[in-house]
Protein backbone atom coordinates (compact mmCIF):
# COMPACT_ATOMS: atom_id res chain seq x y z
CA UNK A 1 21.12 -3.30 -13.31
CA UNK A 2 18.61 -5.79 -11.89
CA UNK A 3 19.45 -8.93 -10.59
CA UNK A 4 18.32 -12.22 -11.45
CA UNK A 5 15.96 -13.02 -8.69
CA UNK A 6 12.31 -14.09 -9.44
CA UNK A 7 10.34 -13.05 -6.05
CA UNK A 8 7.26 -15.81 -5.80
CA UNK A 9 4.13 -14.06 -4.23
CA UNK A 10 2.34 -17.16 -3.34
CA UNK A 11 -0.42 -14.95 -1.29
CA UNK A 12 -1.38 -12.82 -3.66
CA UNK A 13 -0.94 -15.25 -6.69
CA UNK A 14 -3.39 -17.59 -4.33
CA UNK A 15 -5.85 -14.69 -3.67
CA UNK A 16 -6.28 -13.97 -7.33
CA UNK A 17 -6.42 -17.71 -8.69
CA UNK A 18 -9.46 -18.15 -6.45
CA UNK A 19 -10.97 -14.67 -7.68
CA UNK A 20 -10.66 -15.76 -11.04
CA UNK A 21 -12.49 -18.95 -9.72
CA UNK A 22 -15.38 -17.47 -8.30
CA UNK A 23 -15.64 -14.28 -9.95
CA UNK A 24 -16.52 -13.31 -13.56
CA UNK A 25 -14.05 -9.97 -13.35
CA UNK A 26 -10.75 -9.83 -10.85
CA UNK A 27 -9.55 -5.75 -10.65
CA UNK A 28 -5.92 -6.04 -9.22
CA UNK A 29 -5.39 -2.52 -7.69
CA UNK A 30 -2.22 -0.81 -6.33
CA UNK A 31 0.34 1.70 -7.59
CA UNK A 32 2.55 1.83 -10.98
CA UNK A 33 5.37 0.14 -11.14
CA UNK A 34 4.60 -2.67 -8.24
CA UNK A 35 4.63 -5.64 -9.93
CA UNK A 36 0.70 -5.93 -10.83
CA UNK A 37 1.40 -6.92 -14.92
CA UNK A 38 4.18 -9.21 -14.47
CA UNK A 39 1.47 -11.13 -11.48
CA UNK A 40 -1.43 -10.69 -13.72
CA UNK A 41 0.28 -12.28 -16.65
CA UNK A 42 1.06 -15.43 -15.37
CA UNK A 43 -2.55 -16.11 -15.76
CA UNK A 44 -2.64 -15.55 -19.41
CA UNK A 45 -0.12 -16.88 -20.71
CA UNK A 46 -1.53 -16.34 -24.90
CA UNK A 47 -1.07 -13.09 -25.94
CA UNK A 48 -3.86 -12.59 -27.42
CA UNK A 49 -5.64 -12.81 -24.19
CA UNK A 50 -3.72 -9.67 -23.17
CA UNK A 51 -4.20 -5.84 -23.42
CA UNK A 52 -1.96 -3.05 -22.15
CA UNK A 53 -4.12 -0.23 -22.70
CA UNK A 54 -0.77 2.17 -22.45
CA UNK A 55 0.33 0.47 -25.47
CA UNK A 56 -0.60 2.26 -28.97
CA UNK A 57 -0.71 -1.35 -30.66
CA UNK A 58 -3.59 -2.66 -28.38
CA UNK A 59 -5.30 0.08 -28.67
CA UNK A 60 -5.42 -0.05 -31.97
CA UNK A 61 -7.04 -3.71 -31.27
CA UNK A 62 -9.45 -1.95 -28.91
CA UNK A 63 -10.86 0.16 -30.83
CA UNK A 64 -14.51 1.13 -30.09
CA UNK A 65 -15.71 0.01 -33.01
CA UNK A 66 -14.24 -3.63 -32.59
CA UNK A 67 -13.61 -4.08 -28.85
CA UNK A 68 -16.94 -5.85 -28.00
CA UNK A 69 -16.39 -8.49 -30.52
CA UNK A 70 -12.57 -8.99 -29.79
CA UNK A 71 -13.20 -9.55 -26.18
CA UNK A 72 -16.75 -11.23 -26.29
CA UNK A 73 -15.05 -13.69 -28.19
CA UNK A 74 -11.95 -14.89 -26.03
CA UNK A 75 -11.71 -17.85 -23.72
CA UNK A 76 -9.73 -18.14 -20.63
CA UNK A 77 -8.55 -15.55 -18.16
CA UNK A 78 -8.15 -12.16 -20.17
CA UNK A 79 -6.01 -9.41 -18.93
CA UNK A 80 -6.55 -5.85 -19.51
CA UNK A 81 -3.68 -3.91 -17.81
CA UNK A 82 -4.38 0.12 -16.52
CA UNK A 83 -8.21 -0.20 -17.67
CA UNK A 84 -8.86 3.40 -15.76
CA UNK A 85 -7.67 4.75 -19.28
CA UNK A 86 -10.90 3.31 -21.34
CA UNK A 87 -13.52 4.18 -18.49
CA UNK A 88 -16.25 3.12 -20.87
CA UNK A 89 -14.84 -0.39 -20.83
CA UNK A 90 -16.59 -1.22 -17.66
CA UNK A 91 -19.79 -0.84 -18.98
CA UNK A 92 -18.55 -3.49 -21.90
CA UNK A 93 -17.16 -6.09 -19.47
CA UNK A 94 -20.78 -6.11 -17.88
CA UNK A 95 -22.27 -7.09 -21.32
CA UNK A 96 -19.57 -9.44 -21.92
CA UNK A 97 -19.57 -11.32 -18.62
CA UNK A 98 -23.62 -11.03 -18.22
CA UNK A 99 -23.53 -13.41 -21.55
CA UNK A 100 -24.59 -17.10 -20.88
CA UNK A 101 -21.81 -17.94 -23.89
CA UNK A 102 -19.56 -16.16 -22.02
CA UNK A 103 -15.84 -18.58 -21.71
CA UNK A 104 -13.67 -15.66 -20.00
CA UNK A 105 -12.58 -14.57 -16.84
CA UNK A 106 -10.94 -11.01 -16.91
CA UNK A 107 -8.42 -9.89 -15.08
CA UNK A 108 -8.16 -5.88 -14.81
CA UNK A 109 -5.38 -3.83 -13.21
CA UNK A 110 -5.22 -0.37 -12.78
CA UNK A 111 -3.60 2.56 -10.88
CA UNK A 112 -3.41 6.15 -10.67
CA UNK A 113 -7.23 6.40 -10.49
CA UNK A 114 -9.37 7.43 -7.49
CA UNK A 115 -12.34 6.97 -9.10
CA UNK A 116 -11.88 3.56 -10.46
CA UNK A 117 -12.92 1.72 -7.08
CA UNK A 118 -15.99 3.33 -7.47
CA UNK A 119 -16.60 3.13 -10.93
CA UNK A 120 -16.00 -0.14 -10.85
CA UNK A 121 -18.08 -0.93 -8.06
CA UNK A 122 -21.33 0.91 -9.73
CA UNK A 123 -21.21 -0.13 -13.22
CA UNK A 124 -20.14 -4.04 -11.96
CA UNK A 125 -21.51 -4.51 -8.80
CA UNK A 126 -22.02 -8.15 -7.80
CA UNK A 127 -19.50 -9.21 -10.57
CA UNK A 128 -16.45 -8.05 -9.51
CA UNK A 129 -13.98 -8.59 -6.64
CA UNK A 130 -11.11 -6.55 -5.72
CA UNK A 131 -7.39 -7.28 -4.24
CA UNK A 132 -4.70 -4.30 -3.17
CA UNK A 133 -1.51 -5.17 -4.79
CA UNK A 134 1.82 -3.50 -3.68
CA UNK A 135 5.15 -3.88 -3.27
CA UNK A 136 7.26 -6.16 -2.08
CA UNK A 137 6.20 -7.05 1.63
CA UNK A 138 8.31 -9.06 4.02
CA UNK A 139 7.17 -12.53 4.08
CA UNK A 140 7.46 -12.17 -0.28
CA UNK A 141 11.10 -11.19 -0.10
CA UNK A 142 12.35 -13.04 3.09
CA UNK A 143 12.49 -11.67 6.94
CA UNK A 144 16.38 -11.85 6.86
CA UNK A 145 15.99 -9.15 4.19
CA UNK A 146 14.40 -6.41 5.99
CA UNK A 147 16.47 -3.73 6.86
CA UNK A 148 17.13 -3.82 2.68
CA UNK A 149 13.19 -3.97 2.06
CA UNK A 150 13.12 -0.91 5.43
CA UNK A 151 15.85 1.09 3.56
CA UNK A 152 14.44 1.05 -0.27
CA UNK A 153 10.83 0.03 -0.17
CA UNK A 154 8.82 -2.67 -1.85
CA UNK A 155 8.75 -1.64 -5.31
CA UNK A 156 10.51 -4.45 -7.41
CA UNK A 157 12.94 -2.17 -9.76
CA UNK A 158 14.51 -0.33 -6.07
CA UNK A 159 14.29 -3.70 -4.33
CA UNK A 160 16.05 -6.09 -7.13
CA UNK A 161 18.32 -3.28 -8.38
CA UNK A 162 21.88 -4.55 -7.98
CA UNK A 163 24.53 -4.92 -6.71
CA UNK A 164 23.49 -5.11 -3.11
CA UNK A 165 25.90 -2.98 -1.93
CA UNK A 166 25.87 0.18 -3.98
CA UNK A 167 22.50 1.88 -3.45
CA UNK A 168 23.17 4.44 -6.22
CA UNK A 169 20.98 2.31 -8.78
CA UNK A 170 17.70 1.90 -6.22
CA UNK A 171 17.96 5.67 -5.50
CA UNK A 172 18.05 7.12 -8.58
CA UNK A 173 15.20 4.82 -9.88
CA UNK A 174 12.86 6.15 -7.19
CA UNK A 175 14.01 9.96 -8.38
CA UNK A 176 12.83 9.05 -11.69
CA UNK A 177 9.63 7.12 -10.19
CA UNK A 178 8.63 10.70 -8.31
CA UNK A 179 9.27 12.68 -11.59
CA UNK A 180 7.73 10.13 -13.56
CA UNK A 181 4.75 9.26 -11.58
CA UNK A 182 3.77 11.39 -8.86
CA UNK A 183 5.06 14.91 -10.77
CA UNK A 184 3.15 13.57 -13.97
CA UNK A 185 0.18 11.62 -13.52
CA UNK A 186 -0.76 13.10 -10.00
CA UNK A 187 -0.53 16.07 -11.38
CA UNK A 188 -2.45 15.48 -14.21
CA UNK A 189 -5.36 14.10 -11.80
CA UNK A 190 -5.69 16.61 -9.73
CA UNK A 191 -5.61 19.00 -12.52
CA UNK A 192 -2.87 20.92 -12.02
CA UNK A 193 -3.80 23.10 -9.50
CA UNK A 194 -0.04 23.22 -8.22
CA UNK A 195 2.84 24.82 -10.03
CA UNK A 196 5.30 22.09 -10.55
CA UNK A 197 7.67 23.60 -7.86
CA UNK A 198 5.04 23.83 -5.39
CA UNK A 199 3.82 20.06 -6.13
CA UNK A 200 7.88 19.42 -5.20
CA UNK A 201 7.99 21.50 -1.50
CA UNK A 202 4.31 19.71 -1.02
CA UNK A 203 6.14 15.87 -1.65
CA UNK A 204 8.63 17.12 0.76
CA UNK A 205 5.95 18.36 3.31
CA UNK A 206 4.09 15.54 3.30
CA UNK A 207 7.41 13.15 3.40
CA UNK A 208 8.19 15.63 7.22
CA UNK A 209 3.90 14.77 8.39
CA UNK A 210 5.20 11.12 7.65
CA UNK A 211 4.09 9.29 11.21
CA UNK A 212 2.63 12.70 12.24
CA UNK A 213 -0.58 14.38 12.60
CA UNK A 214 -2.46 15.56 9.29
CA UNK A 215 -3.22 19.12 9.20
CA UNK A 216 -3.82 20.48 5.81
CA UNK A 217 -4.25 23.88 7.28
CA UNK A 218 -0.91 23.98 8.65
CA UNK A 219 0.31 22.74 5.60
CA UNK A 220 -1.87 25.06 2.89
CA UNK A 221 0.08 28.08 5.07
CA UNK A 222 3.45 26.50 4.66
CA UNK A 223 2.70 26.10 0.82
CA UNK A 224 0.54 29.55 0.66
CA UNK A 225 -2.05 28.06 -1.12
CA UNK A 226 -5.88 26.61 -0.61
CA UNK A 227 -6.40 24.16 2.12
CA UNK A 228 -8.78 22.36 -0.33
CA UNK A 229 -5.90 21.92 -2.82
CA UNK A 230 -3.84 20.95 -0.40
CA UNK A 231 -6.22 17.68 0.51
CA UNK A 232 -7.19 17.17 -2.77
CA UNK A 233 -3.41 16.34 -3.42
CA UNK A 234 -3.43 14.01 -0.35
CA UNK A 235 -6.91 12.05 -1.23
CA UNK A 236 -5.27 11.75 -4.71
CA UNK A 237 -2.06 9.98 -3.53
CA UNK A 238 -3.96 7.58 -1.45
CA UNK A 239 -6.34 6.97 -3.55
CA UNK A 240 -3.34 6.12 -5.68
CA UNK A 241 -1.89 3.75 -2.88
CA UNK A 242 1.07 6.16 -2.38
CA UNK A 243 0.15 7.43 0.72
CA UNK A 244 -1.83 5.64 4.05
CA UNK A 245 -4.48 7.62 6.26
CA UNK A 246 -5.16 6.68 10.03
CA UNK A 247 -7.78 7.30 11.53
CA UNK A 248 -8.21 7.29 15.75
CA UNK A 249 -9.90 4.72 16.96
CA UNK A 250 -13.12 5.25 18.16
CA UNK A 251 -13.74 4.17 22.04
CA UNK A 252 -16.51 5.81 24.47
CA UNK A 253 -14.19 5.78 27.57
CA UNK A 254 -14.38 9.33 28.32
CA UNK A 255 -11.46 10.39 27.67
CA UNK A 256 -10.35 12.87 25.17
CA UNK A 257 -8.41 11.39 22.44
CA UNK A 258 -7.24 12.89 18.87
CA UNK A 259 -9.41 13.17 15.94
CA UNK A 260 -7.08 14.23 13.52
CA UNK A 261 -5.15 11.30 11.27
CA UNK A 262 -2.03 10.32 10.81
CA UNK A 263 -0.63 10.09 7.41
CA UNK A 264 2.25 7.56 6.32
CA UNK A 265 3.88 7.59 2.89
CA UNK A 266 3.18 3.81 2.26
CA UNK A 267 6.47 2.80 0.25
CA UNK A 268 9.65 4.08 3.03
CA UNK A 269 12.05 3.89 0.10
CA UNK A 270 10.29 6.72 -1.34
CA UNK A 271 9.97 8.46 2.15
CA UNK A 272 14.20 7.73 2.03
CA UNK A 273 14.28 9.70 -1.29
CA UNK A 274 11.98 12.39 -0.33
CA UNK A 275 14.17 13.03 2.97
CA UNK A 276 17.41 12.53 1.10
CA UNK A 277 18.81 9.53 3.31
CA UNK A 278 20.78 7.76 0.65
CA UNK A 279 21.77 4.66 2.52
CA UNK A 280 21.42 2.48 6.04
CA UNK A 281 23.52 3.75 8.26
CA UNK A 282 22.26 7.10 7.32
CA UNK A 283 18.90 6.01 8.46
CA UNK A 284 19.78 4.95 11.47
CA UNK A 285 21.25 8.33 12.71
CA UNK A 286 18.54 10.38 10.67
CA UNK A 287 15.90 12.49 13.45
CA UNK A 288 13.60 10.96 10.98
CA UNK A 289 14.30 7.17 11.65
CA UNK A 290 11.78 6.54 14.48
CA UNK A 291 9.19 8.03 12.14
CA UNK A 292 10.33 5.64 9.41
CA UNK A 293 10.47 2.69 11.14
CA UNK A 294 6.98 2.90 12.55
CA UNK A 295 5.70 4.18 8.90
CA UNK A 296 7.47 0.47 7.72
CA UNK A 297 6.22 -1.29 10.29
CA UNK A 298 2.57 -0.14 9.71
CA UNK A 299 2.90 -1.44 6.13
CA UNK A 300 4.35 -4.42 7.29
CA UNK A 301 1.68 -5.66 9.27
CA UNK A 302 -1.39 -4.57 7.65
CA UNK A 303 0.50 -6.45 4.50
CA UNK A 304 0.85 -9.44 6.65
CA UNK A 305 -2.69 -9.53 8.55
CA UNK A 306 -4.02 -9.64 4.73
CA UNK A 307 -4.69 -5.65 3.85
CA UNK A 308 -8.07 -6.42 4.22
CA UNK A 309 -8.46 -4.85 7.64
CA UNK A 310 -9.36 -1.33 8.91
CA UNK A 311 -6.71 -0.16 10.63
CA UNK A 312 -6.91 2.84 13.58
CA UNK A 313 -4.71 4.68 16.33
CA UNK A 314 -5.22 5.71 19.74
CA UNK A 315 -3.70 8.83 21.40
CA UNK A 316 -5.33 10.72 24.16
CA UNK A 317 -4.41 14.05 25.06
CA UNK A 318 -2.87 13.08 27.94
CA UNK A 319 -0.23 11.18 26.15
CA UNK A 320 -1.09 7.48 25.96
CA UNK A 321 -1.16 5.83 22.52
CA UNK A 322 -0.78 2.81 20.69
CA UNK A 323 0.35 3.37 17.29
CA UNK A 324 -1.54 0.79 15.11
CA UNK A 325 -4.79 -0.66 16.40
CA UNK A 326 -6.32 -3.61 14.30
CA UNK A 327 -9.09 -4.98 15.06
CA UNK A 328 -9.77 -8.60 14.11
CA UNK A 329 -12.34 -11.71 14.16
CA UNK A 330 -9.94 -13.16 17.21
CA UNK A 331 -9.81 -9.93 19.06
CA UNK A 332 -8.23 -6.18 19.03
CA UNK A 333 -4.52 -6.53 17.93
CA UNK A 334 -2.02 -3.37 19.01
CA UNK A 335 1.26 -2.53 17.37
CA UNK A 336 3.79 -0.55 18.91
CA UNK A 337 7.07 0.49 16.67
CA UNK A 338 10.52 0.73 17.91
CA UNK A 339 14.01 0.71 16.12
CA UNK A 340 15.42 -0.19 18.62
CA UNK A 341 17.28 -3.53 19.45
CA UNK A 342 15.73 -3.66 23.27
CA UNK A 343 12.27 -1.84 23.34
CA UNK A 344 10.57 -0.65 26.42
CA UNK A 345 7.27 0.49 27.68
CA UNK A 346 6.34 3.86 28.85
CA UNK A 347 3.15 3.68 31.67
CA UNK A 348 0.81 5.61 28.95
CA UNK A 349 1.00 2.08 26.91
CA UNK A 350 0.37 0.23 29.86
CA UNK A 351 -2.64 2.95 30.27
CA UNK A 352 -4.06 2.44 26.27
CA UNK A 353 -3.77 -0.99 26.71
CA UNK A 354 -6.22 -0.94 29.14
CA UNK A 355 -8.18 1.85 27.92
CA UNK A 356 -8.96 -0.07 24.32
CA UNK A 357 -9.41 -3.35 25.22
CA UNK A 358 -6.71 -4.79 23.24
CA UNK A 359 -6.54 -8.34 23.78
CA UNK A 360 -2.85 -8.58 22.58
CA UNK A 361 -0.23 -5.79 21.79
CA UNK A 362 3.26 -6.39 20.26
CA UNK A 363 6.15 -4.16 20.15
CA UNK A 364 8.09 -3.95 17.02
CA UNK A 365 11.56 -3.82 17.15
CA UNK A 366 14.86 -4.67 15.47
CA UNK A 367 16.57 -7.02 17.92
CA UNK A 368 16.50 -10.47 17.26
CA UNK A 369 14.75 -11.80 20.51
CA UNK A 370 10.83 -12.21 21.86
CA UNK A 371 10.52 -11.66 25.14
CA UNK A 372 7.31 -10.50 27.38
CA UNK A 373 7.20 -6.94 28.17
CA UNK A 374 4.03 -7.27 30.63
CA UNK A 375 0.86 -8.43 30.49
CA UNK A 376 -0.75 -8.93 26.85
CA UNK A 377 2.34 -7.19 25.72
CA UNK A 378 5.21 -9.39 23.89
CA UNK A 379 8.13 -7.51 22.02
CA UNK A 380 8.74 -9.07 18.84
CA UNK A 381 11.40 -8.75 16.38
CA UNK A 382 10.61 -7.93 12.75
CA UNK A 383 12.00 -10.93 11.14
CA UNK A 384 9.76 -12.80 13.29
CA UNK A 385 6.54 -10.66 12.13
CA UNK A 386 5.11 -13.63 10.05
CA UNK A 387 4.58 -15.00 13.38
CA UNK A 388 1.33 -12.78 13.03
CA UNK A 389 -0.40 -14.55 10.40
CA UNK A 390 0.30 -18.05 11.54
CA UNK A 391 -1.58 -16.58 14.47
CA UNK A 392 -4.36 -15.71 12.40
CA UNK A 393 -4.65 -18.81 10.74
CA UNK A 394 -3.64 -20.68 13.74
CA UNK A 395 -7.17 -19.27 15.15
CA UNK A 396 -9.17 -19.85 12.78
CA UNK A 397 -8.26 -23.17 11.83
């Protein structure tokens, strides 16, 4: 059962009203199941100004034979949901939109596509703009709420599922989402180049790398198959928004740092599934919680700071890191992530602190107080993270 709760998304809602604005074609991008029609919809209210391309009835009203003239002839915004299954369509909207009698905005989602960024880049460059869409993110569902948004991730149906209490219904909804989804449509991407029960042990595998060090050697031995199967897996799933890639942070300071990147699974109520913690207090006495809680806290922040951002680590071989490095138009921020109710330091932060340059660094935790933790370095609580973007804003206003 879900409950009743309607969860506004005024940033996102914002950023795609002034798309639609500005730009003749809007593609709304992020994985299934995250909300991305129900958003999209609100701007097209008529339904004839709205196409589900999964749906055997609109295709039917999309046929190739007809298309150009049903959608060359609507006014208003236009949605076409999961337009990665009618590739050709892109080519279409650029005729459409290209049209001085053109009266429509469109606004496209789609998911489950590697290639659409850049197929929709080529065939509508200059006349399209793109915004990440995922789950639920803290400021969206209310800081007080976010050891329930830590425990079963962002996507609406685990979030919403109710009661509150019984964690039965989230759980078994993100089962069927990782048979559904990632067993199905992943697998159909990358061509099925893993038996279904090694595409299982390779979830798993890449739900224990969670916070860790990519190495898809190491990994193609643990599965016994190709290395270049193995990362052809992994560049599907984020490419799919499932899964996050780190790279180190590049900084000439002669020292010797780690090249390799880290890999998050973005959504931690999926990592919860995939590591079979089925509720809080679970979590907090899992080996795996530290891992977690940094993996959330990465998502949290770049969600926050507006997505929009490259994002990088820093780790010398000596030890010293900083586990999320951002750097912005007001300076380098640093993130460091602790469950923990009273974080400390170790003297290798201290050392990266220095070493990057970052002009501010804040420590992640789940207490409830900010406090100072040296210089540049202020510990602050998670349910105080939207502190970050009035920051941002504060800045630049």
């Amino acid at each position: 059962m879900l409950s009743n709760t309607f969860i506004q998304r005024p940033d996102l809602y914002g950023a795609i009203e002034s798309s639609i604005r500005r730009n003749p074609v809007t593609a709304l991008l992020g994985p299934r199941q995250c909300g991305k029609t129900t958003l999209a919809r609100l701007f097209a209210p008529k339904p004839e100004n709205r196409f589900d391309l999964e749906s055997p009835v609109d295709l039917i009203r999309l046929q190739p034979q007809s298309r150009y003239g049903v959608l060359s002839g609507l006014e208003g915004v236009v949605v076409i949901d999961e337009i990665q299954q009618i590739p050709e369509l892109f080519a279409e909207l650029r005729v459409i939109v290209d049209d001085p009698l053109c009266r429509a905005q469109f606004l496209v989602t789609g998911s489950a596509s590697p290639e659409l960024v850049s197929r929709t880049s080529e065939t509508l460059a200059g006349r399209v703009h793109f915004i990440e869409a995922g789950g639920f993110n803290l400021l969206e569902v209310g800081t007080s709420q976010w050891s329930r948004l830590w425990l079963r991730g962002g996507f609406p149906r685990s979030f919403l599922t109710a009661p509150s209490e019984d964690e039965d219904a989230s759980r078994e909804w993100r089962e069927d989402f990782l048979k559904t989804y990632v067993m199905r449509d992943i697998q159909r991407l990358a061509g099925g180049a893993l038996s279904p029960e090694t595409l299982a042990q390779f979830l798993k595998l890449i739900a224990h790398f969670h916070g860790q060090f990519w190495n898809r050697n190491e990994a193609a031995a643990t599965l016994n198959v190709d290395a270049k199967t193995v990362q052809r897996y992994v560049d599907i799933l984020a490419g799919a928004y499932l899964l996050r890639l780190v790279p180190p942070y590049e900084r000439n300071v002669g020292k010797r740092v780690r090249k390799a990147h880290r890999l998050y699974l973005r959504d931690s109520g999926l990592l919860h599934t995939l590591l079979r913690i089925p509720h809080f207090d679970a979590l907090k006495t899992h080996d795996r919680c530290g891992a977690s809680w940094e993996g959330f806290g990465v998502e949290q922040v770049m969600r926050v700071l507006g997505g929009g951002q490259d994002c990088y680590f820093w780790r010398t071989h000596a030890g010293a890191e900083i586990d999320l490095i951002v750097p912005t138009s007001h300076g380098v921020l640093g993130f460091e992530f602790k469950a923990s109710t009273a974080p400390t330091i170790t003297r290798g932060t201290h050392e990266a602190v220095a070493d990057v340059g970052v002009d501010q660094l804040f420590v992640v935790h789940s207490g409830e107080q900010e406090f100072p933790l040296g210089e540049k370095i202020i510990a602050l609580p998670i349910s105080r993270i939207s502190r970050l973007k009035a920051r941002e804003e504060g800045l630049t206003s």
